[in-house]
Protein backbone atom coordinates (compact mmCIF):
# COMPACT_ATOMS: atom_id res chain seq x y z
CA UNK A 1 -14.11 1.93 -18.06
CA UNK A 2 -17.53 -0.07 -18.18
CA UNK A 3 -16.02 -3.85 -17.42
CA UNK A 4 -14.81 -2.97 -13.58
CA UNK A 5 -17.35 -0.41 -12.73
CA UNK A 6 -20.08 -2.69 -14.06
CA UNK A 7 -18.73 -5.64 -11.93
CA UNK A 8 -18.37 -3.62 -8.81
CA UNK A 9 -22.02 -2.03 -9.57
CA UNK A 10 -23.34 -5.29 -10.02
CA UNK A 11 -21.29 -6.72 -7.06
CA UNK A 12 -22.68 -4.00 -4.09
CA UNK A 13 -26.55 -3.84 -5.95
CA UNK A 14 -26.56 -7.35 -4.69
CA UNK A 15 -25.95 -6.36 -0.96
CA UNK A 16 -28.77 -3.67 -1.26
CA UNK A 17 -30.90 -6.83 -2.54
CA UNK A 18 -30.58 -7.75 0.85
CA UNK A 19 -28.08 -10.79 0.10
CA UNK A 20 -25.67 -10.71 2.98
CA UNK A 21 -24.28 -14.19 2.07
CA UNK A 22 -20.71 -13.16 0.70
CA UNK A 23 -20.24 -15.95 -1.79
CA UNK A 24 -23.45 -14.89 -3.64
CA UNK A 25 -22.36 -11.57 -4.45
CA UNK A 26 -21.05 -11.35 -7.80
CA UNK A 27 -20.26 -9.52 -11.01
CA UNK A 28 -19.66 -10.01 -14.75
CA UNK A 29 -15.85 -10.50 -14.08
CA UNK A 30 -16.53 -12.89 -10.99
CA UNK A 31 -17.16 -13.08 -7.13
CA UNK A 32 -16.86 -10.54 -4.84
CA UNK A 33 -13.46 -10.82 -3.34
CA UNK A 34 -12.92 -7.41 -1.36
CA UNK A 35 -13.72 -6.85 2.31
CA UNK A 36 -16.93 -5.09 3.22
CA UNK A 37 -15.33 -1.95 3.20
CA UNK A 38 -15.28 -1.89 -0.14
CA UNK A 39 -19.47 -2.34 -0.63
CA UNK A 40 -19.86 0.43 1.63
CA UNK A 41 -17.95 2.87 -0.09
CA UNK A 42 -19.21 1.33 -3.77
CA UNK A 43 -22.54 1.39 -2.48
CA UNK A 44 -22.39 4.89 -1.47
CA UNK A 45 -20.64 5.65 -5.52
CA UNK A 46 -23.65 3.19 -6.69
CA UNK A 47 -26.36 5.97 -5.16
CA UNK A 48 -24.29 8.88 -5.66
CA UNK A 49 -24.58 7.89 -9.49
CA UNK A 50 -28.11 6.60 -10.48
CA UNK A 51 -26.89 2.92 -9.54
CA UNK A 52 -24.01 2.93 -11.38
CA UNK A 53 -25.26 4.26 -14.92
CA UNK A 54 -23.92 8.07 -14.59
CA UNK A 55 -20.40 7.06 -15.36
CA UNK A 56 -19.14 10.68 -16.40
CA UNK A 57 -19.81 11.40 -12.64
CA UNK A 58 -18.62 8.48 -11.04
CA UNK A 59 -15.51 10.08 -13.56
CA UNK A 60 -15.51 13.17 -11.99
CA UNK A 61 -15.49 11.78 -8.35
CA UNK A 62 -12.44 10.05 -9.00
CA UNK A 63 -11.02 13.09 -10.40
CA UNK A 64 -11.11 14.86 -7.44
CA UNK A 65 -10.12 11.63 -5.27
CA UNK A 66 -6.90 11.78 -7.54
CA UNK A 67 -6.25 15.41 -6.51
CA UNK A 68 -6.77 14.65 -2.57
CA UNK A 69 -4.68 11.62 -3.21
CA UNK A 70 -2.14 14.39 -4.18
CA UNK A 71 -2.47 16.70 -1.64
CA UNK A 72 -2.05 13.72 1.22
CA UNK A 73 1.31 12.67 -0.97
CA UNK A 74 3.15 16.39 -1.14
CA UNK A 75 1.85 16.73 2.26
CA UNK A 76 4.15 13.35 3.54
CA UNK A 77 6.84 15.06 1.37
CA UNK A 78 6.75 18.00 2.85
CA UNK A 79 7.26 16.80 5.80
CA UNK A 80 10.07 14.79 4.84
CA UNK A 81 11.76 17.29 2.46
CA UNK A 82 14.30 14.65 1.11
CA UNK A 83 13.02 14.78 -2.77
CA UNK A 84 14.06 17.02 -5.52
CA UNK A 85 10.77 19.55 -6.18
CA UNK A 86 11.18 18.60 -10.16
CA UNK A 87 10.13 15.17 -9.49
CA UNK A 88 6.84 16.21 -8.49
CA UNK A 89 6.18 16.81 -12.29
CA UNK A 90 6.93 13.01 -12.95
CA UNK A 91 4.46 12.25 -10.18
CA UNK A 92 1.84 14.36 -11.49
CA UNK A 93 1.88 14.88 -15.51
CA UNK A 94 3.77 11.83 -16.50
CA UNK A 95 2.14 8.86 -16.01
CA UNK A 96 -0.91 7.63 -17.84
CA UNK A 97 -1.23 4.60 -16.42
CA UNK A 98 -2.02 6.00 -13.02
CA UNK A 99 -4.52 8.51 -14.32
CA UNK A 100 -6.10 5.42 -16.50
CA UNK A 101 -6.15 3.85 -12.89
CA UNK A 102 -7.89 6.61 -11.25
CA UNK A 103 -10.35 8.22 -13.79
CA UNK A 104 -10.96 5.94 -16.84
CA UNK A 105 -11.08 2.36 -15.16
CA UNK A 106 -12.55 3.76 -11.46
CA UNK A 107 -10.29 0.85 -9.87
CA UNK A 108 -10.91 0.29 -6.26
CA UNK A 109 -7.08 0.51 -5.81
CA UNK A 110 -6.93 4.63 -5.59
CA UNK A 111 -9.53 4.58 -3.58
CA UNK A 112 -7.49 2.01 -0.45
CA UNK A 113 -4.26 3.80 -1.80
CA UNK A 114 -6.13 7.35 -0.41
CA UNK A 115 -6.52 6.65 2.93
CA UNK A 116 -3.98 4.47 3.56
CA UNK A 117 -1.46 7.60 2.65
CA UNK A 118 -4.51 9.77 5.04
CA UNK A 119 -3.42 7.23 8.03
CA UNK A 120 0.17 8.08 7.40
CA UNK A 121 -0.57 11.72 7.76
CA UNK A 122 -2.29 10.83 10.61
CA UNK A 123 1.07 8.79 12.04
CA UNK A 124 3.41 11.82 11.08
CA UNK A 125 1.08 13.66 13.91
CA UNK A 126 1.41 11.06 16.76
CA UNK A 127 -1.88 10.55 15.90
CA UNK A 128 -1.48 6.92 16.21
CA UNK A 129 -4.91 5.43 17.44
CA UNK A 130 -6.82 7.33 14.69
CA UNK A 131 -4.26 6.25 12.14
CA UNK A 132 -4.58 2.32 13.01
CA UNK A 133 -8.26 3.44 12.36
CA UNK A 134 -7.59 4.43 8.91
CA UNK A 135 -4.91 2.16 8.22
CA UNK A 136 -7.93 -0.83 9.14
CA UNK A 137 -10.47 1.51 6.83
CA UNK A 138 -8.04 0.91 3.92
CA UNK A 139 -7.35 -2.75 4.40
CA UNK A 140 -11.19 -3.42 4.22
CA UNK A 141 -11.06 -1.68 1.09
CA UNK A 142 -8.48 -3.77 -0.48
CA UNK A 143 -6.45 -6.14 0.60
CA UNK A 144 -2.92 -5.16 -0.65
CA UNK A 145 -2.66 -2.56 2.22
CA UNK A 146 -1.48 -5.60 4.13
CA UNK A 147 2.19 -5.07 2.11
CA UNK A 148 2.42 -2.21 4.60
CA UNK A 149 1.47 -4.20 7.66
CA UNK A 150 4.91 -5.82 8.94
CA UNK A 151 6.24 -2.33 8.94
CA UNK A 152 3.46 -0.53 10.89
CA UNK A 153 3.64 -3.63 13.09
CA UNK A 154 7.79 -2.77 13.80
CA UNK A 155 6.80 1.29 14.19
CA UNK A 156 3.99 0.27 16.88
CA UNK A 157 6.75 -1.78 18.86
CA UNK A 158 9.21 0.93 18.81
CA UNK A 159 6.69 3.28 19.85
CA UNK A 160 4.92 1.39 22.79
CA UNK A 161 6.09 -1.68 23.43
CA UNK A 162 4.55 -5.24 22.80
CA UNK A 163 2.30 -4.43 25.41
CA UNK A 164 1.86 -0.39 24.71
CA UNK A 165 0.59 -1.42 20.91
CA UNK A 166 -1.62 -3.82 21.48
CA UNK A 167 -5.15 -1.57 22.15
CA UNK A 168 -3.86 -0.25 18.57
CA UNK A 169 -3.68 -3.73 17.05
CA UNK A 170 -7.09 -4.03 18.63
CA UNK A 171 -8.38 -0.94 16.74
CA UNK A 172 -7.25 -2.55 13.28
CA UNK A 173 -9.34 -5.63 14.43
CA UNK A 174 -11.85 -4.33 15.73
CA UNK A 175 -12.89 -2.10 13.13
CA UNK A 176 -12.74 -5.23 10.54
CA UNK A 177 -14.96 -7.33 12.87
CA UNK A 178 -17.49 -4.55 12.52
CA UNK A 179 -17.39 -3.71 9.24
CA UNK A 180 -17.77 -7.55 8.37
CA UNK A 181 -20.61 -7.72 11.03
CA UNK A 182 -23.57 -8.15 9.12
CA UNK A 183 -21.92 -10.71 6.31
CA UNK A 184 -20.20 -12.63 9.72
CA UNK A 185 -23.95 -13.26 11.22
CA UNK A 186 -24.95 -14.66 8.16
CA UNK A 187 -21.35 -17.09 6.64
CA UNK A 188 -18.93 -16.23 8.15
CA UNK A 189 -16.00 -18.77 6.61
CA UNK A 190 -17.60 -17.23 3.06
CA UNK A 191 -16.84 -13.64 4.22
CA UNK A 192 -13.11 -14.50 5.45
CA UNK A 193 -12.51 -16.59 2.57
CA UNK A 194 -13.50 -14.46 0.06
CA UNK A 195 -12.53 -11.18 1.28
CA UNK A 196 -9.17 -12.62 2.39
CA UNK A 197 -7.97 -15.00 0.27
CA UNK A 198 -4.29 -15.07 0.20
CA UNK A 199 -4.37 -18.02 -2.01
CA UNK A 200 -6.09 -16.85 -4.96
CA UNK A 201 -4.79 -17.72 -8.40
CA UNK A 202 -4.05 -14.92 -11.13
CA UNK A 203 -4.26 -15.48 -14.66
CA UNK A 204 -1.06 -14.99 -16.56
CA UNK A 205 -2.70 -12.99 -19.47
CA UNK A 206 -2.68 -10.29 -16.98
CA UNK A 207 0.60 -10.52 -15.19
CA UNK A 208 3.13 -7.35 -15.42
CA UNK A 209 6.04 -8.58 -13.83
CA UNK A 210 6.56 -12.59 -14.27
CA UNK A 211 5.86 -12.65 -18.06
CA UNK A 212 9.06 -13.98 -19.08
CA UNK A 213 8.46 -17.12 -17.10
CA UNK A 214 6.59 -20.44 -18.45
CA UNK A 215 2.34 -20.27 -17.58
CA UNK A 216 3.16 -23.08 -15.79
CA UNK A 217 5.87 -22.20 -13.49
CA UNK A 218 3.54 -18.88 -12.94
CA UNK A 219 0.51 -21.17 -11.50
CA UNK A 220 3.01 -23.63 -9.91
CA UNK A 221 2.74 -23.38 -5.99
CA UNK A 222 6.13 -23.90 -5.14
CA UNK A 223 6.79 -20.97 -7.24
CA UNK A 224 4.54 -18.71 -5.28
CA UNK A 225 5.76 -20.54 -1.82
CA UNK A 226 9.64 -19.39 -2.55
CA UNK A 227 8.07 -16.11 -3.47
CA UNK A 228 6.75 -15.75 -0.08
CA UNK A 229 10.14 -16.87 1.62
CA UNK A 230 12.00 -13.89 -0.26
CA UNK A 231 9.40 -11.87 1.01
CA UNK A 232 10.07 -12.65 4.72
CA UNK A 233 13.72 -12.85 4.57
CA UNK A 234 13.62 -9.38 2.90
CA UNK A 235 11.53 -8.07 5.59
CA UNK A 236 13.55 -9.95 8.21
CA UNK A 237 16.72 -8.34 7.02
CA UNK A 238 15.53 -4.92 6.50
CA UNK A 239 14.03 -5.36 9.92
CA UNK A 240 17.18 -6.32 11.21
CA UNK A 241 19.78 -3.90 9.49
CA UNK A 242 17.65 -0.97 7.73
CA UNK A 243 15.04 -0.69 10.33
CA UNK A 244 16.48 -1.46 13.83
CA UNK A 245 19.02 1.25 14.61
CA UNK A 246 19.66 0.14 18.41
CA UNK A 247 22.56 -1.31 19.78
CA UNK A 248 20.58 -3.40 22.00
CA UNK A 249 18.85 -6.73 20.46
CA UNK A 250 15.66 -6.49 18.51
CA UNK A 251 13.74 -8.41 20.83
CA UNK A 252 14.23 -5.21 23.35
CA UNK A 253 11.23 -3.54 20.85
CA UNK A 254 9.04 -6.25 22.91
CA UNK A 255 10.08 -3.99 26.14
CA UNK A 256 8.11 -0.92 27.43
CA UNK A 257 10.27 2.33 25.40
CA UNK A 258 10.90 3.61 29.28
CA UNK A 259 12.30 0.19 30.42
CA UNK A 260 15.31 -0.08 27.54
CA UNK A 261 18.43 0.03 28.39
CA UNK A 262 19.34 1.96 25.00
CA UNK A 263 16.23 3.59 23.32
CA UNK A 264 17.05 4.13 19.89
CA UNK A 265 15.89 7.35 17.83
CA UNK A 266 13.22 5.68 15.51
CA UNK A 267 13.96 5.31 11.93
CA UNK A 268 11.66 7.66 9.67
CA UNK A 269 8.09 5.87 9.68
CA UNK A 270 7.76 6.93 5.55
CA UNK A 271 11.03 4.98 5.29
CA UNK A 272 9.63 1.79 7.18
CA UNK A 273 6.00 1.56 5.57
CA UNK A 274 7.06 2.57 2.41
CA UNK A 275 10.41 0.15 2.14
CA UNK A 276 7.74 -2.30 3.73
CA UNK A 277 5.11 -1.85 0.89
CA UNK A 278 8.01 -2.20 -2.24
CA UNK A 279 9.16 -5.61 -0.68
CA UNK A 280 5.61 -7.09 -0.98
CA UNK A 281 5.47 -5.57 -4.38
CA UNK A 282 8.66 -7.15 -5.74
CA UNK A 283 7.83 -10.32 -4.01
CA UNK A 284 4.11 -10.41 -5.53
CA UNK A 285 2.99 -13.74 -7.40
CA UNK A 286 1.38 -11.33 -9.87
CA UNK A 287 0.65 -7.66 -10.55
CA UNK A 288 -2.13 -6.74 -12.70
CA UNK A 289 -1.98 -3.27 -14.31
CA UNK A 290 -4.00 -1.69 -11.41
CA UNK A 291 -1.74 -2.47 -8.97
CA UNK A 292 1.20 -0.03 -9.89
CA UNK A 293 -0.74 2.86 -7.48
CA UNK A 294 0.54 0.18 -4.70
CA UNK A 295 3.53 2.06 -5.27
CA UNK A 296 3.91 4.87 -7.94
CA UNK A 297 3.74 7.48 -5.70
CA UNK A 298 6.11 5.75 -2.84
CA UNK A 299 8.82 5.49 -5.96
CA UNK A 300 10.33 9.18 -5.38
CA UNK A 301 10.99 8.87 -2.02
CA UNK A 302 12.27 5.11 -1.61
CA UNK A 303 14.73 6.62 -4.72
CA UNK A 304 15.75 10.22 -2.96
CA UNK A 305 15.76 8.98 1.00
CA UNK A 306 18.79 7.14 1.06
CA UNK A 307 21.16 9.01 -0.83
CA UNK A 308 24.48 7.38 -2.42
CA UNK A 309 26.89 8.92 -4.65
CA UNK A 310 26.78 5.85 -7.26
CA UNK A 311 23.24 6.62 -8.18
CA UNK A 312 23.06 10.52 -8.91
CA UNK A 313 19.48 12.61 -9.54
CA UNK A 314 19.28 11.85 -13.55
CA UNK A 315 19.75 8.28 -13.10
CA UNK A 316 17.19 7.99 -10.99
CA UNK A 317 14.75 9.98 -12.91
CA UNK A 318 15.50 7.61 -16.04
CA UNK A 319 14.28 4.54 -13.28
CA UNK A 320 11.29 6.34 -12.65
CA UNK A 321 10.98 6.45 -16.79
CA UNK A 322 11.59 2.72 -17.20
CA UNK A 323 9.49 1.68 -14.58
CA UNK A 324 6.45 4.04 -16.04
CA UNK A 325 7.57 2.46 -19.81
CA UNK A 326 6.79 -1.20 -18.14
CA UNK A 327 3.91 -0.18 -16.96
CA UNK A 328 2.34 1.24 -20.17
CA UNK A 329 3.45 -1.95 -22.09
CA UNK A 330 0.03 -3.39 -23.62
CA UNK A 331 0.11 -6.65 -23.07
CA UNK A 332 3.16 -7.00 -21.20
CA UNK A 333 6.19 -8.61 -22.89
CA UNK A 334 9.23 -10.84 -22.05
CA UNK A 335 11.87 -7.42 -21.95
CA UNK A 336 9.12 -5.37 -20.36
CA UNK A 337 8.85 -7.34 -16.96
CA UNK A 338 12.67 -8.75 -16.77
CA UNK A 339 13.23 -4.58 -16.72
CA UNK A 340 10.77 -3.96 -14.57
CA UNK A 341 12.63 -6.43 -12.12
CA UNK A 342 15.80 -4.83 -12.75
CA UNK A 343 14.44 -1.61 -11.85
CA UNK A 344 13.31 -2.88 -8.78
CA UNK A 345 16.63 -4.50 -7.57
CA UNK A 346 18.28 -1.23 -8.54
CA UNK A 347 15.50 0.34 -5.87
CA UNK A 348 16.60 -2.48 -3.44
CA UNK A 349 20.44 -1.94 -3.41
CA UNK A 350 19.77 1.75 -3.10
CA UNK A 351 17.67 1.26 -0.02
CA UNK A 352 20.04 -1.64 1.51
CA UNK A 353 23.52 0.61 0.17
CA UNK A 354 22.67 4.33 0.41
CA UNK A 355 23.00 6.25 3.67
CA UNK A 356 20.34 5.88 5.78
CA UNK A 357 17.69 8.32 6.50
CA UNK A 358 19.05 10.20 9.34
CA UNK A 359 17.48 9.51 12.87
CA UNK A 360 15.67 11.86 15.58
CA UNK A 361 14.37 11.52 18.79
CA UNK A 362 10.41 11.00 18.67
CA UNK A 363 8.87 12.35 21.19
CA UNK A 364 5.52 13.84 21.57
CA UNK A 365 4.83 17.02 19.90
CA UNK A 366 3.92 20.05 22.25
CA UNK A 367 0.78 20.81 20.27
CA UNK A 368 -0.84 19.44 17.39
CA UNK A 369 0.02 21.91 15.27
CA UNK A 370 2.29 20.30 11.67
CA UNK A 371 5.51 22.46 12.73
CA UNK A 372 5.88 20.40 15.77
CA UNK A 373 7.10 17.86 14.38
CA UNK A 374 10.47 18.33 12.94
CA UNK A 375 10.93 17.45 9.09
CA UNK A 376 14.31 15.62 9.99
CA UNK A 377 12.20 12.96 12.00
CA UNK A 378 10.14 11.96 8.93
């Protein structure tokens, strides 16, 4: 518990020092390497517990961030109503890795993971400008929230139009320029390049999922440039065939939604951010231990939303248990990360192969009130 929340204790005490130069904020374990949104929510954790030192309550805060966490998850599966009620016991009893996450390590993970899934609440309302607020909130928390990016980008173009979306693009931006503010003023190519660094090298002591590879393939760049090429073509494709349901071209989502010729029902926005999210996860150069709340609780409904008859309810619940197995494997082995990729391809074919989530018109709900919305949409 003590090694992270030290370094992230360490790492916002030197902001209240009154260092606002990025690169010299530090911890035992390194630099800083989150966006300020993260020291202002650490900072208020760093108060809230005696600077750090009351670590059974810093415990117990993350406690009861693992219940809200909860309560925004059933809510999105309420809403969708595609997965099995006895799952919800695998989601909340069965995995120890995600409670080590949350409550004995105090990772910084839960915390983005939290409101990102608040911001999707917020998107199952129409809410949309407050949920590009949130959805911004989370990336300047950490930066993995980007995985979800591409497909919030596609949902904002099949609401509004290239032109409709962009004052919510501007929201996202905006909200990072002013969080960053005061670290801008001061070094402003530290700030981006620290809190954004999408070329960062892992160490392969830590990896999960590429263990059965040679160290030095792992660091090697063209490694990690092909991985990025999967990662677009798999977003390109899903764009193309999972996500665009129109019989009109898929530049049309550039036109206003009044001014198509065909206006397609949208696809489910759960469906597009979470499918989204798991193709930046399989794609990833390297995840650490931390990262599996990227997409542990996404797992159900990526399994149960696209039904097929060649992968019934108990094999899918024995996924869910290899996946958590691969995950619990201390330090991770050769046959624990060549299953976790097979488990993930299995997710794949199910989401490119099983029927797809059925469509509804979206329009704007009446009132603001949940039961506008209907639970087919989602």
């Amino acid at each position: 518990t003590e090694i992270d929340w030290k370094a992230y204790m360490q790492e916002v005490e030197g902001f209240t020092n009154g260092t606002l130069d990025y690169t010299q904020l530090k911890g035992d374990t390194g630099p800083l390497v989150y966006p300020a949104g993260f020291v202002y929510i650490f900072l208020g954790l760093y108060y809230a517990t005696g600077r750090g030192t009351d670590i059974r309550l810093a415990q117990y805060l993350f406690a009861g961030l693992y219940l809200l966490n909860l309560l925004l998850v059933f809510r999105i599966y309420c809403r969708t109503n595609k997965v099995p009620p006895y799952v919800f016991f695998f989601m909340c009893c069965a995995s120890y890795r995600i409670h080590s996450i949350f409550v004995l390590r105090l990772f910084n993970d839960p915390v983005a993971m939290a409101i990102l899934f608040l911001a999707i609440n917020l998107f199952l309302e129409d809410r949309w400008s407050w949920g590009c607020l949130l959805f911004s909130l989370a990336v300047s928390v950490k930066m993995n929230i980007l995985l979800f990016a591409p497909g919030l980008l596609f949902l904002l173009l099949q609401r509004f139009g290239l032109l409709g979306c962009i004052p919510k693009l501007c929201i996202c931006a905006l909200l990072q320029v002013i969080l960053g503010l005061p670290f801008l003023l001061v070094n402003p190519m530290g700030y981006l390049t620290r809190s954004f660094d999408l070329g960062r090298q892992f160490q392969f002591k830590w990896t999960v999922n590429w263990r059965f590879l040679p160290e030095e393939v792992f660091q090697n760049r063209a490694f990690h440039a092909a991985l990025l090429l999967a990662h677009l073509a798999g977003l390109g494709l899903f764009a193309l065939h999972r996500w665009h349901r129109s019989k009109e071209s898929i530049l049309a989502l550039l036109k206003d939604p009044a001014e198509r010729k065909h206006p397609p029902p949208p696809l489910t926005i759960v469906f597009v951010l979470f499918s989204s999210n798991f193709l930046g996860v399989c794609c990833s150069r390297s995840l650490h231990y931390q990262f599996y709340v990227w997409y542990f609780h996404t797992l159900p409904y990526l399994l149960w939303c696209t039904p097929t008859a060649k992968l019934a309810h108990m094999p899918k619940v024995l996924l869910l248990g290899v996946i958590e197995l691969c995950w619990n494997t201390y330090p991770s082995t050769v046959c624990s990360s060549l299953s976790l990729h097979i488990c993930h391809g299995l997710v794949l074919l199910q989401l490119w192969y099983g029927t797809a989530p059925p469509l509804a018109l979206h329009t704007p709900p009446p009132s603001r009130r949940p039961a506008a919305i209907s639970k087919k949409a989602q």
